[in-house]
N, C-alpha and C. Protein backbone atom coordinates (compact mmCIF):
# COMPACT_ATOMS: atom_id res chain seq x y z
N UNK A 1 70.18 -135.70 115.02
CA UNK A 1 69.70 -135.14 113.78
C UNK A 1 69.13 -136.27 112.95
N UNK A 2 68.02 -135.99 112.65
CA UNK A 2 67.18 -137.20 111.72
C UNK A 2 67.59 -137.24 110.48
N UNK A 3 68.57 -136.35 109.52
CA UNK A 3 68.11 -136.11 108.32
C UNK A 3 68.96 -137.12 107.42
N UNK A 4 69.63 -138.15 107.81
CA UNK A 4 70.34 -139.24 107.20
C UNK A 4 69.36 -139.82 106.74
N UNK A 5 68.08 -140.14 107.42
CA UNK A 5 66.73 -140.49 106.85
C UNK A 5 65.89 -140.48 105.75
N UNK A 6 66.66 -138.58 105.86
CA UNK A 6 65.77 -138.14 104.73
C UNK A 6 65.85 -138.72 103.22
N UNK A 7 64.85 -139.00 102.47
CA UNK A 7 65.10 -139.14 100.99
C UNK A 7 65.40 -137.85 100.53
N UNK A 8 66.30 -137.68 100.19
CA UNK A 8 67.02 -136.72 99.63
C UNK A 8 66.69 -136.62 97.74
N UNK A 9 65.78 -137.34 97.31
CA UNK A 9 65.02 -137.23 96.03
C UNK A 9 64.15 -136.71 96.31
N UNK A 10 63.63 -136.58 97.65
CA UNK A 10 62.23 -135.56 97.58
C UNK A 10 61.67 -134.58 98.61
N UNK A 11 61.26 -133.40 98.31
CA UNK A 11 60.98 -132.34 99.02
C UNK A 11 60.68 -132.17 99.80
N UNK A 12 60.46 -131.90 101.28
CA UNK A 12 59.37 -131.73 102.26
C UNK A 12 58.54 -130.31 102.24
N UNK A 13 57.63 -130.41 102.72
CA UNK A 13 57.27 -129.13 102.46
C UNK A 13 56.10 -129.26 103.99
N UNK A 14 55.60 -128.24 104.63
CA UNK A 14 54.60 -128.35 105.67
C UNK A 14 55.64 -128.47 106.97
N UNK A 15 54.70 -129.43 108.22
CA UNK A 15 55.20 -129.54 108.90
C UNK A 15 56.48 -130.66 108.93
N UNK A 16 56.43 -131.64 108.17
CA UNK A 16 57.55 -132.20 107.57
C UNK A 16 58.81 -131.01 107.68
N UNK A 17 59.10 -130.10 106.55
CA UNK A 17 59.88 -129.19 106.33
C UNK A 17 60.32 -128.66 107.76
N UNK A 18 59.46 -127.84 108.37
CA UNK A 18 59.98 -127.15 109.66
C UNK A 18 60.94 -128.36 110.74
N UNK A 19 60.05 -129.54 110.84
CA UNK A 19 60.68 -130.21 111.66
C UNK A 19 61.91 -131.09 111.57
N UNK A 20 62.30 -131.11 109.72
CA UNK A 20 63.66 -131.39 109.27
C UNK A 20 64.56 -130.45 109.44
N UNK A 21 64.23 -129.06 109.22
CA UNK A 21 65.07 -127.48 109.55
C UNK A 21 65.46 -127.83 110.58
N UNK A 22 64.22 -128.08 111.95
CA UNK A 22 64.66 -127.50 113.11
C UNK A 22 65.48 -128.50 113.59
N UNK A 23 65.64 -130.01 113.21
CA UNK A 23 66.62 -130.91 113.85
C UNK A 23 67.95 -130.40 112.76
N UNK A 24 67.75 -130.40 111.78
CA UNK A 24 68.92 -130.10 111.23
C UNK A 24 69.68 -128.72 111.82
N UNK A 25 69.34 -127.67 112.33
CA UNK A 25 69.77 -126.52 112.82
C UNK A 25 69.99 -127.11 114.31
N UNK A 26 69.28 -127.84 114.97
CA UNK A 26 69.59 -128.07 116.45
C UNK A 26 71.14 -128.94 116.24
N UNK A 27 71.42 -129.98 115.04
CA UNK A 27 72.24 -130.67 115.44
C UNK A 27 73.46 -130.11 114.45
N UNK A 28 73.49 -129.26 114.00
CA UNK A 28 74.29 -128.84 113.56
C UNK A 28 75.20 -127.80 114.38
N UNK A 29 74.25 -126.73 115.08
CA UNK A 29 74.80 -125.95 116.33
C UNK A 29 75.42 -126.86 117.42
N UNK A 30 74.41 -128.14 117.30
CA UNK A 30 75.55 -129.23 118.06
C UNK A 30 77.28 -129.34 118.07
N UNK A 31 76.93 -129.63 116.48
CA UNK A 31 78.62 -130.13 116.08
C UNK A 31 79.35 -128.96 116.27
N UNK A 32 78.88 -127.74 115.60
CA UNK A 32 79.67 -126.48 115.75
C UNK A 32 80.28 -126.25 116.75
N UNK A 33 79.22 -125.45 118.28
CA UNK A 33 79.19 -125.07 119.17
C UNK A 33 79.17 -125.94 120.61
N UNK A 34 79.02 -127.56 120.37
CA UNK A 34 79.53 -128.31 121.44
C UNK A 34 78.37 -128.38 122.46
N UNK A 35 77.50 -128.12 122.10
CA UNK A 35 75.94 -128.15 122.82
C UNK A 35 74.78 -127.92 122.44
N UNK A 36 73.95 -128.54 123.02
CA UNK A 36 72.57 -128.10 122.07
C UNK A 36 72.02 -127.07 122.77
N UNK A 37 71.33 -126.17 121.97
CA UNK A 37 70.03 -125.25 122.52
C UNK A 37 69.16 -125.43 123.40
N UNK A 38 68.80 -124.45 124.39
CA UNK A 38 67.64 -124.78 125.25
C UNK A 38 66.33 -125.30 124.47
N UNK A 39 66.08 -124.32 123.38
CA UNK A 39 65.04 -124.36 122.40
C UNK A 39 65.11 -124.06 121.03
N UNK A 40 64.48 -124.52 120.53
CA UNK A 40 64.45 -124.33 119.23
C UNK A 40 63.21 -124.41 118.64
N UNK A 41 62.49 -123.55 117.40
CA UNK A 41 61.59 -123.92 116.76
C UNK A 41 62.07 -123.05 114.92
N UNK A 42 61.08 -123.67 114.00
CA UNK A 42 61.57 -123.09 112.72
C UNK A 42 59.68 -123.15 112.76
N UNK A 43 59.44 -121.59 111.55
CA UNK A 43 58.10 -121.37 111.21
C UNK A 43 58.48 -120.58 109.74
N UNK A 44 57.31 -120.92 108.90
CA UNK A 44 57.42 -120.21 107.47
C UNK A 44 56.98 -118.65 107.61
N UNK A 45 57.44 -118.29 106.97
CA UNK A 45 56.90 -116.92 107.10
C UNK A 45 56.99 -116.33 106.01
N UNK A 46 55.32 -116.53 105.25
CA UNK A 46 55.18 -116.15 103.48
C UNK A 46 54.77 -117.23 103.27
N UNK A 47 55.63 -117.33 101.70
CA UNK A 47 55.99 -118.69 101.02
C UNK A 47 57.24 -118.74 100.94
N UNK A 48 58.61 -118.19 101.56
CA UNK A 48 59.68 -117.86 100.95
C UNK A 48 60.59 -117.44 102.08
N UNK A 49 60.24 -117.49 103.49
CA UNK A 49 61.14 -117.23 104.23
C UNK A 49 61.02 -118.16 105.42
N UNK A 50 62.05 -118.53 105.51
CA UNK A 50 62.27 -119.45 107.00
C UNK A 50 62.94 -119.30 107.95
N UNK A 51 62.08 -119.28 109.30
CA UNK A 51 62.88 -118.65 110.45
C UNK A 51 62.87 -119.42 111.49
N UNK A 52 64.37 -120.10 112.08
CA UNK A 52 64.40 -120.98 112.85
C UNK A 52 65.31 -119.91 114.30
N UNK A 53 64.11 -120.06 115.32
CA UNK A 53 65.04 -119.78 116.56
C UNK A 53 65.31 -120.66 117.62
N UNK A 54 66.96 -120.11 117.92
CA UNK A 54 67.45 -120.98 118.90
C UNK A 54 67.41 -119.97 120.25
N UNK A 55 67.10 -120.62 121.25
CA UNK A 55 67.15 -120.43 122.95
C UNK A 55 68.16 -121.08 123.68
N UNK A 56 68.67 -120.36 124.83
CA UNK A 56 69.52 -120.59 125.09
C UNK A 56 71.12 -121.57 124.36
N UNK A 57 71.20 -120.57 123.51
CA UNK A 57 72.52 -120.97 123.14
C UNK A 57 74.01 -121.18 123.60
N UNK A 58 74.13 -120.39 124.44
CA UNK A 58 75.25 -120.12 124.87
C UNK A 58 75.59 -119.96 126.80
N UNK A 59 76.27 -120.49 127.19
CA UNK A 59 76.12 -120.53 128.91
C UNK A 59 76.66 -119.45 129.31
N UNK A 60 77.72 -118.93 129.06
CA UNK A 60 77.72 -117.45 129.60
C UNK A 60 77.53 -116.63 128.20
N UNK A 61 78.29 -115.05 128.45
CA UNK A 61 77.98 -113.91 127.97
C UNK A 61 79.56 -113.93 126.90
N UNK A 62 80.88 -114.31 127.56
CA UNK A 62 81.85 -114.90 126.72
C UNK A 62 82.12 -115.95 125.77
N UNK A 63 81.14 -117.06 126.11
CA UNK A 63 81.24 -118.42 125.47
C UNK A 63 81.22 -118.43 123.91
N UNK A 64 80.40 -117.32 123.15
CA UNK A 64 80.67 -117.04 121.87
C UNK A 64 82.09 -116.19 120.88
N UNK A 65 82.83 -115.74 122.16
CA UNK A 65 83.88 -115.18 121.42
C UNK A 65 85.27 -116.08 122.06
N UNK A 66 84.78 -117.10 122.81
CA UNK A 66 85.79 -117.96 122.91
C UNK A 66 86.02 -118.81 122.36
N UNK A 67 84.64 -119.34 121.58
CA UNK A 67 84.71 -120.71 120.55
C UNK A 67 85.32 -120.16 119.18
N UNK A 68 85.22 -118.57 118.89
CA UNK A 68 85.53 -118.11 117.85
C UNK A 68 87.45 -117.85 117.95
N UNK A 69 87.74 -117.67 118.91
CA UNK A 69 89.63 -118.09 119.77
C UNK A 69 89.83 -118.84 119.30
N UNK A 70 88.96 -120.33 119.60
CA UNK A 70 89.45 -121.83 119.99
C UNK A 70 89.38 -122.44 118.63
N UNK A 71 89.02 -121.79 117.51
CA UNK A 71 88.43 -122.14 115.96
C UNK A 71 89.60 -121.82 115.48
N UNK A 72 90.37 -120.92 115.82
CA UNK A 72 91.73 -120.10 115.32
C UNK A 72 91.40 -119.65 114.04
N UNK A 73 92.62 -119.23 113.43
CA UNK A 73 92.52 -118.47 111.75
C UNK A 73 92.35 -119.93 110.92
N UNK A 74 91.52 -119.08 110.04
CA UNK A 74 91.64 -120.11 108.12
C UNK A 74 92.68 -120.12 108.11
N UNK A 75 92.91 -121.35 107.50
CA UNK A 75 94.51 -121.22 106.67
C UNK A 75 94.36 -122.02 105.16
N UNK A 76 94.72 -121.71 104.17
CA UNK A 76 94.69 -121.83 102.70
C UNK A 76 95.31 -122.91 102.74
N UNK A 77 94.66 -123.87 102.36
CA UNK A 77 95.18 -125.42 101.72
C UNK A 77 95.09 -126.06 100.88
N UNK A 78 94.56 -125.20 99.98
CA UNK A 78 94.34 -124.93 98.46
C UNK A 78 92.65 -125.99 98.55
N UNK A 79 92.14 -126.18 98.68
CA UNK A 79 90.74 -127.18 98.83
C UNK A 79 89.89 -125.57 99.17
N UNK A 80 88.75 -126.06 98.70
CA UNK A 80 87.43 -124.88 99.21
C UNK A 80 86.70 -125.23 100.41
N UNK A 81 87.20 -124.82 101.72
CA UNK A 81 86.36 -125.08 103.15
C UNK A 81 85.47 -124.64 102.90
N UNK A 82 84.53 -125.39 103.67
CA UNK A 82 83.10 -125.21 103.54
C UNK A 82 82.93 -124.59 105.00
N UNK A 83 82.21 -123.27 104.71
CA UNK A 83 82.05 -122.60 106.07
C UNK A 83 80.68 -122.95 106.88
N UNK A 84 80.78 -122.47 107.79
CA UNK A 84 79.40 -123.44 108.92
C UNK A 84 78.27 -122.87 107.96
N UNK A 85 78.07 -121.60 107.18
CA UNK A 85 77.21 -121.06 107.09
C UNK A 85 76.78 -121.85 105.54
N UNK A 86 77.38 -122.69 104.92
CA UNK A 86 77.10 -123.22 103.50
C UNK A 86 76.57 -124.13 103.54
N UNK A 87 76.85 -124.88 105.57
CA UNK A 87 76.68 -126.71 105.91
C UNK A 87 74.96 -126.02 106.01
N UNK A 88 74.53 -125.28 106.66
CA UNK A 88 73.03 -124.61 107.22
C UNK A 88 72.29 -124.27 105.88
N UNK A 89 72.70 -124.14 104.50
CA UNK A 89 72.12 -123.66 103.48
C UNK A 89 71.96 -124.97 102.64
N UNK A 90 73.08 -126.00 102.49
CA UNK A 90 73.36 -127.16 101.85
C UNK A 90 71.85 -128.10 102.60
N UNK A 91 72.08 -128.02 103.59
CA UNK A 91 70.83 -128.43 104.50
C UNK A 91 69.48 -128.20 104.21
N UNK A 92 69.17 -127.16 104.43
CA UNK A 92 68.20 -126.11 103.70
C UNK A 92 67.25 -126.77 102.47
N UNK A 93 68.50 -126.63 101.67
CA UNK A 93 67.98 -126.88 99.79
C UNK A 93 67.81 -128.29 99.70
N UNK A 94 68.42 -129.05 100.32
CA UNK A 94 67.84 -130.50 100.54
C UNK A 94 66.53 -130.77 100.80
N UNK A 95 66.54 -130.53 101.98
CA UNK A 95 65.24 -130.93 102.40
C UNK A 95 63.87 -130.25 102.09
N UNK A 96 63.91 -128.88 101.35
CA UNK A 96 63.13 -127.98 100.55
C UNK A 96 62.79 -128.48 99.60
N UNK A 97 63.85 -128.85 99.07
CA UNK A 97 64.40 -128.70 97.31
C UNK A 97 63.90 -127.72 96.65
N UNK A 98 64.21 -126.62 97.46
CA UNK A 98 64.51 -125.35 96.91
C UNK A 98 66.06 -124.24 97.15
N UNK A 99 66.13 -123.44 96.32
CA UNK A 99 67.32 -123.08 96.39
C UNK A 99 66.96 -121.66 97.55
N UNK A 100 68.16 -121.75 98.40
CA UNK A 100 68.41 -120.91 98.99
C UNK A 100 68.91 -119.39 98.39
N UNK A 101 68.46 -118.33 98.11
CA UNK A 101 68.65 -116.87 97.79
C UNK A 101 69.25 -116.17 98.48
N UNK A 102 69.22 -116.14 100.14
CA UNK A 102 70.06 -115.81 100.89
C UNK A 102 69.83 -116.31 102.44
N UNK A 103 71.13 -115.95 103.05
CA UNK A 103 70.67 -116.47 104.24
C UNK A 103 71.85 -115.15 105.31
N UNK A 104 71.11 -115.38 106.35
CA UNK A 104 71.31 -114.13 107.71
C UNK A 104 71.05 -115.27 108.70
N UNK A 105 72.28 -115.32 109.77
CA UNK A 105 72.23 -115.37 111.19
C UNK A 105 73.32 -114.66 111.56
N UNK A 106 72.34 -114.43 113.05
CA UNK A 106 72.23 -113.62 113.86
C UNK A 106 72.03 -113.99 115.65
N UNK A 107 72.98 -113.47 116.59
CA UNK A 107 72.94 -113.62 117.46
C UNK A 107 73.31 -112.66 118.58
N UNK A 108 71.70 -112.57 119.69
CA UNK A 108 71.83 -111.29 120.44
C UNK A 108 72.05 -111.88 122.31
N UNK A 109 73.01 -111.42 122.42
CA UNK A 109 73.63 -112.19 123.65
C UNK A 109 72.62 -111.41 125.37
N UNK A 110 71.82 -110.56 124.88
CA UNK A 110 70.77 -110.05 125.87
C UNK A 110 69.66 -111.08 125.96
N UNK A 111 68.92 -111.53 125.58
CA UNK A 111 68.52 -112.86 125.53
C UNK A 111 68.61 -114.37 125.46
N UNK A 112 70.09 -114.29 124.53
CA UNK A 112 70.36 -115.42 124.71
C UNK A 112 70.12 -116.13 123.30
N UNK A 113 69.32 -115.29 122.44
CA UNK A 113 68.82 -115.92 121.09
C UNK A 113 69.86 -116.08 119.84
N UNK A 114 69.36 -116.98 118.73
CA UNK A 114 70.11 -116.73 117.81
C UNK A 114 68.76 -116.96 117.04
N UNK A 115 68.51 -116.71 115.91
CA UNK A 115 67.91 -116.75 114.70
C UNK A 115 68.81 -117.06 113.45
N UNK A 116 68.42 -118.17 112.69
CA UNK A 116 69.05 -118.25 111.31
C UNK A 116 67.81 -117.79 110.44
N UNK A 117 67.91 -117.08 108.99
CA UNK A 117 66.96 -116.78 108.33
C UNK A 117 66.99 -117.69 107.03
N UNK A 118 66.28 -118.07 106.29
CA UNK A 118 66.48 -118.54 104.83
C UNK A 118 65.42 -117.82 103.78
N UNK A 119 66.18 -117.11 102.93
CA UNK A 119 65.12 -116.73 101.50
C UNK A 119 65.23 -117.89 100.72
N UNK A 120 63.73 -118.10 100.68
CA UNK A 120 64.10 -119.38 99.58
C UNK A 120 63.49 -118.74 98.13
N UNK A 121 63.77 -119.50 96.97
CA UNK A 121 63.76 -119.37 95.63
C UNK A 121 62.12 -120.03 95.56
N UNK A 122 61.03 -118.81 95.01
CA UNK A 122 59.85 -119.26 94.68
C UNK A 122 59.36 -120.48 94.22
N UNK A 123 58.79 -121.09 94.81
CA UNK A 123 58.19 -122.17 94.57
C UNK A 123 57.79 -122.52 92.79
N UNK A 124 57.98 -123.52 92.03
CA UNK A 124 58.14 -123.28 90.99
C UNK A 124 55.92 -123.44 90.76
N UNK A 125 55.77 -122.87 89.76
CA UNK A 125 54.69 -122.56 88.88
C UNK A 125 54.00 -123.95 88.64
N UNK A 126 52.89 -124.13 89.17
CA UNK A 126 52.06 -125.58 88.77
C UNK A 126 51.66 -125.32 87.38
N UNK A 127 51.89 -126.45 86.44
CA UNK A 127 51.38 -126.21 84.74
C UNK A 127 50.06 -127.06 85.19
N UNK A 128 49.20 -126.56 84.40
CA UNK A 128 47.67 -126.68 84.46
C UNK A 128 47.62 -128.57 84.01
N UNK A 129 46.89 -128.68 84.36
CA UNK A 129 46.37 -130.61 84.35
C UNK A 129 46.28 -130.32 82.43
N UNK A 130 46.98 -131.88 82.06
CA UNK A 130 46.41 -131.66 80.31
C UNK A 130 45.20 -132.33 79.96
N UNK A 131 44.64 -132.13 79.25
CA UNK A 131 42.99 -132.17 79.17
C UNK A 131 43.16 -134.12 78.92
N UNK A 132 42.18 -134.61 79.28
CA UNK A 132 41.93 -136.03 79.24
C UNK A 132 42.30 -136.30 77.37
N UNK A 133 42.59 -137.80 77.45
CA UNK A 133 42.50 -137.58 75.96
C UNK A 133 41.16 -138.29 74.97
N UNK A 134 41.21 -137.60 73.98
CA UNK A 134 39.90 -137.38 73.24
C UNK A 134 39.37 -136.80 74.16
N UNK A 135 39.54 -135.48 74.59
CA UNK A 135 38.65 -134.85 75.12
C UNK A 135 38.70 -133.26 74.80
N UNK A 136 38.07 -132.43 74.40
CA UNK A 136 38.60 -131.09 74.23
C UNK A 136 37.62 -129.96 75.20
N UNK A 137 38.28 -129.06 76.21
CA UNK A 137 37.94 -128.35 76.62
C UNK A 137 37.29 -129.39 77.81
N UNK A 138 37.72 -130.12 78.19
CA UNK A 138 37.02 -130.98 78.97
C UNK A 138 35.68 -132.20 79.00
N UNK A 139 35.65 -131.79 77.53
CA UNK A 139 34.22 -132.19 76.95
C UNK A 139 34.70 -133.46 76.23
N UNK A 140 34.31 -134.61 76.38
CA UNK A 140 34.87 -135.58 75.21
C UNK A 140 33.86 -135.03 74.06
N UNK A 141 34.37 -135.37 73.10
CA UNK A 141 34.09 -135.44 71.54
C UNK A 141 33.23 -136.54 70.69
């Protein structure tokens, strides 16, 4: 995962963005799930939604409800665990620097896929250039 790299003061946006998502989602399913993906790619879709899919995730058809066994129960230790799904959003808004609105994953064991989704929070509003000075309407004076 590259994103120790990242300047974390500033946004990516373009192909920058997708290709921080998609290592950050590849190496994160790493740590989780104990392997990486066959494939992976992340693409925008809008201005406001991000969709990263993973391929071959999983080696058999059980391997997902056994890691969920081997994870065992929460247990209250008075601290706020951070669930896998907050580490994928915390991620997200970093390297955006936009806020995440919601997020959906999803995984269909007939293919083999998983998809994570991200709504992100509209891009904020460009304020118009301020006119040169001594200049009005563009016109100097």
């Amino acid at each position: 995962m590259h994103l120790s790299s990242h300047d974390s003061n500033r946004a990516l946006s373009g192909e920058a963005l997708l290709d921080a998502v998609t290592d950050a989602v590849v190496g994160l399913h790493r740590r989780h799930y104990g392997r990486f993906p066959a494939t992976a790619e992340t693409v925008m879709l809008a201005e406001d939604l991000l969709a990263c899919t993973l391929g071959g995730v999983h080696v058999g058809p059980e391997e997902p409800e056994r890691r969920l066994r081997r994870a065992g129960p929460v247990h209250d230790t008075g601290e706020t665990a951070q669930s896998p799904h907050h580490t994928y959003i915390d991620v997200v808004q970093r390297v955006s620097g936009r806020t995440v609105l919601a997020f959906i994953s999803d995984y269909d064991a007939g293919p083999n896929l998983a998809v994570e989704l991200f709504w992100l929070a509209p891009l904020p509003a460009r304020s118009p250039s301020p006119p040169l000075s001594g200049s009005r309407n563009g016109h100097r004076a």
